[in-house]
Structures are given as structure tokens and as C-alpha cells.
Protein backbone atom coordinates (compact mmCIF):
# COMPACT_ATOMS: atom_id res chain seq x y z
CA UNK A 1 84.98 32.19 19.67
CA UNK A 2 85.38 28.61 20.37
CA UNK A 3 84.99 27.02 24.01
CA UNK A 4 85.83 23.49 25.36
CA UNK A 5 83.90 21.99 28.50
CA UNK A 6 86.92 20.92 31.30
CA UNK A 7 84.76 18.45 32.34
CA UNK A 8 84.35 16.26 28.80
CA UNK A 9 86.82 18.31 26.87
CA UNK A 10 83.87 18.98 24.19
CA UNK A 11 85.17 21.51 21.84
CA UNK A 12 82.29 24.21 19.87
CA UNK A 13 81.71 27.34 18.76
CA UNK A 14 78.64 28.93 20.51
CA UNK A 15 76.15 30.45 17.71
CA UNK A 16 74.86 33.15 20.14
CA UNK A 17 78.41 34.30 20.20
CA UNK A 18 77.57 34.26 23.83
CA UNK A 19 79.24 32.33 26.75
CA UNK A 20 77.76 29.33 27.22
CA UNK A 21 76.78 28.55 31.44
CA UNK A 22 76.73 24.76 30.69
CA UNK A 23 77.97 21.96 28.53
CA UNK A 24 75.23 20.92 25.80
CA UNK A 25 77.32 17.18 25.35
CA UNK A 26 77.30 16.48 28.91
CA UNK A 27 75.64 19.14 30.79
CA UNK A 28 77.85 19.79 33.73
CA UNK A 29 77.09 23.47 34.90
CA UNK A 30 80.18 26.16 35.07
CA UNK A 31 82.39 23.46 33.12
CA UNK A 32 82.89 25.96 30.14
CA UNK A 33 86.40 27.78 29.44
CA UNK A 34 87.60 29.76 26.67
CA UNK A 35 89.99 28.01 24.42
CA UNK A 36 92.84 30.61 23.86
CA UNK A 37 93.60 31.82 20.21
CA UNK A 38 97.52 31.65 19.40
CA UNK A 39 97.41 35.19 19.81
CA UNK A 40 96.75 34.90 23.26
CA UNK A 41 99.33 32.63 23.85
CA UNK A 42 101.95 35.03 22.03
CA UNK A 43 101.14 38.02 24.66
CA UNK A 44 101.27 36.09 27.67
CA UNK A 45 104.47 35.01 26.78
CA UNK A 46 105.73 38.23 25.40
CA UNK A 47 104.42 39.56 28.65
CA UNK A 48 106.35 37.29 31.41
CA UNK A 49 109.56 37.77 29.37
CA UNK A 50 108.67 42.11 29.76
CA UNK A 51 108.66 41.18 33.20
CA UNK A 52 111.76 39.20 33.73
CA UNK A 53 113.64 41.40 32.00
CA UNK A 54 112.47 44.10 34.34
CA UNK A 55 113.29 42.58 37.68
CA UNK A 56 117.14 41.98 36.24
């Protein structure tokens, strides 16, 4: 899992495999995010095209 701080944009991969409450580079609390895996990206995408195809 990697993560990226939105307040530095400081880019790790936790060792505890847990998520992380605060940024270790510059410490702002709840600053923390998930940085999404191209996978990720694929199934959104795949998902709002299910859905416009639906409402036509």
C-alpha cells in the first residue's frame, strides 16, 4: 500500500501495513490519503461508463 500526505504530497509505503493518522515528513494530522493503484482507476472508469450506458 502506498499513501501520499495532501498536505506536502510526501509519497511512502507504511511498514505496519497500517494507515498512517499523520504525516511523518511534516506532521500535519488527518493529511494522509491512499494513492490509488491503476486498478482502481480501471473500475471507476469501467463503472461510470456501466452507468451511462444504463440511463440511455
Amino acid at each position: 500500500m502506498k499513501v501520499h500526505c495532501t498536505n506536502c504530497n510526501y509519497q511512502y509505503s507504511p511498514r505496519s501495513g497500517k494507515m498512517p493518522s499523520k504525516c511523518p515528513y511534516c506532521d500535519k494530522q488527518g493529511s494522509i490519503e491512499k494513492i490509488k493503484e491503476m486498478q482502481q482507476w480501471i473500475d471507476e472508469i469501467a463503472d461510470e461508463e456501466v452507468e451511462k450506458s444504463s440511463r440511455c
